[in-house]
N, C-alpha and C. Protein backbone atom coordinates (compact mmCIF):
# COMPACT_ATOMS: atom_id res chain seq x y z
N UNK A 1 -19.62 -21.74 -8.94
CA UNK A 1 -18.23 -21.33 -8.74
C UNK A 1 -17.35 -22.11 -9.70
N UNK A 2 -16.42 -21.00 -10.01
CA UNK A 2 -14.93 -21.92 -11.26
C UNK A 2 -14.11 -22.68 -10.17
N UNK A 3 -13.62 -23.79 -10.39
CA UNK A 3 -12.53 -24.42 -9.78
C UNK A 3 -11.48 -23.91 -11.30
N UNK A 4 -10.20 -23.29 -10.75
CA UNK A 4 -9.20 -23.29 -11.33
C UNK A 4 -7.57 -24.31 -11.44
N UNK A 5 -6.81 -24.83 -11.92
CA UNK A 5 -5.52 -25.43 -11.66
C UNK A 5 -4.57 -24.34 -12.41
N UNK A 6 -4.00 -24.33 -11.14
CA UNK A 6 -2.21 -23.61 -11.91
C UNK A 6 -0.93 -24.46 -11.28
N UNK A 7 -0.71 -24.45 -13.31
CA UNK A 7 0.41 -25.46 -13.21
C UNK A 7 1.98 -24.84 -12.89
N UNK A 8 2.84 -25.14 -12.72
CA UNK A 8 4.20 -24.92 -13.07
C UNK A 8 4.66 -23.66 -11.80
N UNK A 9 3.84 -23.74 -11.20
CA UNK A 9 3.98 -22.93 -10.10
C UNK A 9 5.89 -22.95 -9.53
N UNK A 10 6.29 -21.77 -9.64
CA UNK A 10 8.09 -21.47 -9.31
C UNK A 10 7.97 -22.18 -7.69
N UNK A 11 9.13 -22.64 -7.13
CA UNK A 11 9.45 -23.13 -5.78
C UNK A 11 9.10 -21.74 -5.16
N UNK A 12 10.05 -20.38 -5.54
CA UNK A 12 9.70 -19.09 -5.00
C UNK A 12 8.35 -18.98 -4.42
N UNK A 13 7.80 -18.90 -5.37
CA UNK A 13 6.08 -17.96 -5.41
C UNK A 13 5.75 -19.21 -4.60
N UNK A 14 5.63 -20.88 -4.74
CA UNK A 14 5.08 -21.45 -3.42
C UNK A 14 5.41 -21.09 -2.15
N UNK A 15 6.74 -20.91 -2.03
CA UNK A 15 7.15 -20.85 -0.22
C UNK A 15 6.37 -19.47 -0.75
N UNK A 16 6.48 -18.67 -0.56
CA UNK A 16 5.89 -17.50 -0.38
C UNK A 16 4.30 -17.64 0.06
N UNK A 17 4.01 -18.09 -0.85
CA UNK A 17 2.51 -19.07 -0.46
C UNK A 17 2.35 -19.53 0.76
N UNK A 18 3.32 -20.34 0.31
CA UNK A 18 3.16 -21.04 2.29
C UNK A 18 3.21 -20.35 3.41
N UNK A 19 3.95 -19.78 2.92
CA UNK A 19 4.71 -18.77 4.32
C UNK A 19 3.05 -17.68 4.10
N UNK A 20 2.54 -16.95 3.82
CA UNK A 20 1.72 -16.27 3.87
C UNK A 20 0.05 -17.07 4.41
N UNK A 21 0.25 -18.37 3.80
CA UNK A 21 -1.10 -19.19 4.05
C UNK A 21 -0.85 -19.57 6.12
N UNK A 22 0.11 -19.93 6.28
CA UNK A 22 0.75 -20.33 7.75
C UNK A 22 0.58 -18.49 8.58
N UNK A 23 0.85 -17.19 7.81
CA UNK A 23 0.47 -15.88 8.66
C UNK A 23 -0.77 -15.95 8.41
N UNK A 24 -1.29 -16.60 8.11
CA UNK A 24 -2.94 -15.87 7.82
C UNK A 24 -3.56 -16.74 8.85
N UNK A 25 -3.25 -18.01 9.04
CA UNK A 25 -3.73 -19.09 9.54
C UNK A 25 -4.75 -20.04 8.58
N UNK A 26 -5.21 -19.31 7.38
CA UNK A 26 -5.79 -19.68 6.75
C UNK A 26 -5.27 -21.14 5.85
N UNK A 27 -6.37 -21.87 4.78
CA UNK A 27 -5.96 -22.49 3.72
C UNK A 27 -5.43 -21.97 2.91
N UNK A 28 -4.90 -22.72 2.02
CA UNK A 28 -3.92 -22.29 0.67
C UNK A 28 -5.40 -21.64 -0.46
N UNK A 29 -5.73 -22.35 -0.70
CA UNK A 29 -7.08 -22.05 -1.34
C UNK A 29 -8.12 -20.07 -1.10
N UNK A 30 -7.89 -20.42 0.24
CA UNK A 30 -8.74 -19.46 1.15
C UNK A 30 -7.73 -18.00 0.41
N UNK A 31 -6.28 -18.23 1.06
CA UNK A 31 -4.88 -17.44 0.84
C UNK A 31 -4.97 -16.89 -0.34
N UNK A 32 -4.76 -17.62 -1.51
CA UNK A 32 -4.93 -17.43 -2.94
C UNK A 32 -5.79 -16.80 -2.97
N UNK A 33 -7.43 -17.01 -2.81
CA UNK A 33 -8.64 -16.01 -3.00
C UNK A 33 -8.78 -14.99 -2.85
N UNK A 34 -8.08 -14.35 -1.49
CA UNK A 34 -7.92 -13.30 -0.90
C UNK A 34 -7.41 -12.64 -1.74
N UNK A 35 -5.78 -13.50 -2.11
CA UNK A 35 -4.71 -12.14 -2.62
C UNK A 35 -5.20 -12.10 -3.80
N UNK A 36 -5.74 -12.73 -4.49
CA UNK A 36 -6.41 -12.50 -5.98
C UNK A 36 -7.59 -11.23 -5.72
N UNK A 37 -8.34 -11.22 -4.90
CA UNK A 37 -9.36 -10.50 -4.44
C UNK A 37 -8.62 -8.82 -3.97
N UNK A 38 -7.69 -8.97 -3.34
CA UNK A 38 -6.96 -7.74 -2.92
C UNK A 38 -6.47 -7.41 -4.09
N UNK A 39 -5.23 -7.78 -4.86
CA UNK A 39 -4.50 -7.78 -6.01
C UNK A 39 -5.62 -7.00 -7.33
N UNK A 40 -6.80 -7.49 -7.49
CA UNK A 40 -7.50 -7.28 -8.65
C UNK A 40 -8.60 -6.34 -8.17
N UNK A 41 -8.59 -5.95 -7.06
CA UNK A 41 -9.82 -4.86 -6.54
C UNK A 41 -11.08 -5.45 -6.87
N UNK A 42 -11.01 -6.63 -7.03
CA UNK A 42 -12.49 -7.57 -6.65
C UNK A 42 -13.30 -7.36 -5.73
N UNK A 43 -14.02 -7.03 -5.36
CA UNK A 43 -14.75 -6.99 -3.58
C UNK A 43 -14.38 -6.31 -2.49
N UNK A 44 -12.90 -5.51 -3.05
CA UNK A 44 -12.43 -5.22 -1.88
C UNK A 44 -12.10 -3.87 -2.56
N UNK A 45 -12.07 -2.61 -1.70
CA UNK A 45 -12.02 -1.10 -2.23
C UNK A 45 -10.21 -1.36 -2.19
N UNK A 46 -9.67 -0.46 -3.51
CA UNK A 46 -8.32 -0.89 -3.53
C UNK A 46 -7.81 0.38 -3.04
N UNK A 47 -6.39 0.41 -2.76
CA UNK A 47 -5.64 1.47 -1.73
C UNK A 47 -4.48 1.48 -2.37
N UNK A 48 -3.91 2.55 -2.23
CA UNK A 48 -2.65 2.78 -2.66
C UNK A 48 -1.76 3.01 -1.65
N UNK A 49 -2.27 2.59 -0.25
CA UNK A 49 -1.43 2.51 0.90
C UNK A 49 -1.08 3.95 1.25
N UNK A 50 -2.03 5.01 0.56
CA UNK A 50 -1.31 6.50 1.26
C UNK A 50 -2.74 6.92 1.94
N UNK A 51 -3.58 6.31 2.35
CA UNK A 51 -5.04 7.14 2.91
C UNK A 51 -4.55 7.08 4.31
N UNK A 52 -3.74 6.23 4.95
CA UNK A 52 -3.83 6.01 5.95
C UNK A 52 -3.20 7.58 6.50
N UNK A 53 -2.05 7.85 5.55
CA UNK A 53 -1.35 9.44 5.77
C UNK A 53 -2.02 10.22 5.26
N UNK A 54 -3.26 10.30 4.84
CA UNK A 54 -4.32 11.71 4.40
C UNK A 54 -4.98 12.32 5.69
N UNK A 55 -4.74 13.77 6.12
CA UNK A 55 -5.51 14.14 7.32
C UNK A 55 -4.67 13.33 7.93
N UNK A 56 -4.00 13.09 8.44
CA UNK A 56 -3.56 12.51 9.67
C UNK A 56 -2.37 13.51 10.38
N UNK A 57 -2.62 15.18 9.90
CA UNK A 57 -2.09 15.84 10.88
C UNK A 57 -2.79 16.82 11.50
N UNK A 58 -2.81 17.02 12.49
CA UNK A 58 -3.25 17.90 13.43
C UNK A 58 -2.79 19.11 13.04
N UNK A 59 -3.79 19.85 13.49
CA UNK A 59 -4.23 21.48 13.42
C UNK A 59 -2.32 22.16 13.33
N UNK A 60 -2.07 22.10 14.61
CA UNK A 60 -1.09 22.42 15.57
C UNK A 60 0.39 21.69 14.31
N UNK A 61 0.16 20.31 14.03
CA UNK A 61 1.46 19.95 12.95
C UNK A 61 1.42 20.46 12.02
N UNK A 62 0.02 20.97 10.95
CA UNK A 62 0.01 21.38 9.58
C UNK A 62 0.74 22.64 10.23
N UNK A 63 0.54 23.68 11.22
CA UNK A 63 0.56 25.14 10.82
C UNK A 63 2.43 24.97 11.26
N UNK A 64 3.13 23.71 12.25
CA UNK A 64 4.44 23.85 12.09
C UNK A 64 5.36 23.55 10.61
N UNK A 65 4.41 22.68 10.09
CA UNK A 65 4.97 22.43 8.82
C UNK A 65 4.88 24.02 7.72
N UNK A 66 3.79 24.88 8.10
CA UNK A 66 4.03 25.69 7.13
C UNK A 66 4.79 26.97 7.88
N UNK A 67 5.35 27.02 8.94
CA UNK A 67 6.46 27.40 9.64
C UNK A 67 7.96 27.02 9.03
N UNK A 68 7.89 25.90 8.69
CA UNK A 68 9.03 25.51 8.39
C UNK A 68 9.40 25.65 7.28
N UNK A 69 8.40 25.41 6.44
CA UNK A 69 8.85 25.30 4.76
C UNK A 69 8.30 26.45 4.20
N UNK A 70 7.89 27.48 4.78
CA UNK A 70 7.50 28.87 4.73
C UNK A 70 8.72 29.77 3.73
N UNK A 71 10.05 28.88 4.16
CA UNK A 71 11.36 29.52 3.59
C UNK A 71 11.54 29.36 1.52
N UNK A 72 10.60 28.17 1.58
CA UNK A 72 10.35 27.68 0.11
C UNK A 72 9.92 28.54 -0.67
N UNK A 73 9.04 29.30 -0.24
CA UNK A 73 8.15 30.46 -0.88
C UNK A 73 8.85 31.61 -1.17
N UNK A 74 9.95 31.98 -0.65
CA UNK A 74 10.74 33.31 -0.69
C UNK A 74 11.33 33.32 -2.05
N UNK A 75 11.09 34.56 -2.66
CA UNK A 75 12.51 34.58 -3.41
C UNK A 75 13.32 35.08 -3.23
N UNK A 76 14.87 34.65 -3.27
CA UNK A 76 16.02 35.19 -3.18
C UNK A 76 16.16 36.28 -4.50
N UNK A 77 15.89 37.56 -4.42
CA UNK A 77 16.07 38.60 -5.37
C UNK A 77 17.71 38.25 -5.66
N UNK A 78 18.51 38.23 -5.14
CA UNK A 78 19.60 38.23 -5.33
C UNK A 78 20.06 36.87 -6.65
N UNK A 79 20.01 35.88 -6.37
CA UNK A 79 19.89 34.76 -7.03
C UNK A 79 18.83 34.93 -8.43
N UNK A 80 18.11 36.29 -8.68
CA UNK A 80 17.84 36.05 -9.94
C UNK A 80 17.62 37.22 -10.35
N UNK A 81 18.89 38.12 -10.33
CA UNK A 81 19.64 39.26 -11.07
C UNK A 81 20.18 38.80 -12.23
């Protein structure tokens, strides 16, 4: 394993640190690994935070949604005389 040092670290980006190492319960060390690991799609499958809304409507919601926006599809003949 690399041991790394980073210098010059902003006051910002530490509390942030902290404050995230103290939600995790974890070490600072541990903290860092992770978000480097999440951040760089290292080990971990990366997400763009929209799978969770893929399929996640029911039968019954898709067919109200195409009830609703059903009106999108029309053309107004009039409006393109």
């Amino acid at each position: 394993m690399k041991t790394l040092t980073i210098r010059n670290v902003p006051r910002d980006l530490d509390e942030a640190l902290q404050g995230e190492r103290a939600r995790r319960g974890t070490s600072l060390n541990q903290t860092v690994l992770d978000l480097l690991h999440q951040q760089l799609g290292v080990g971990v499958v990366r997400s763009n935070g929209l799978g969770r809304l893929a399929g996640a409507w029911s039968d019954a919601e898709f067919e109200q949604f195409q009830e609703v926006t059903g009106v999108f599809e029309r053309v107004d003949e009039e409006l393109w005389r």
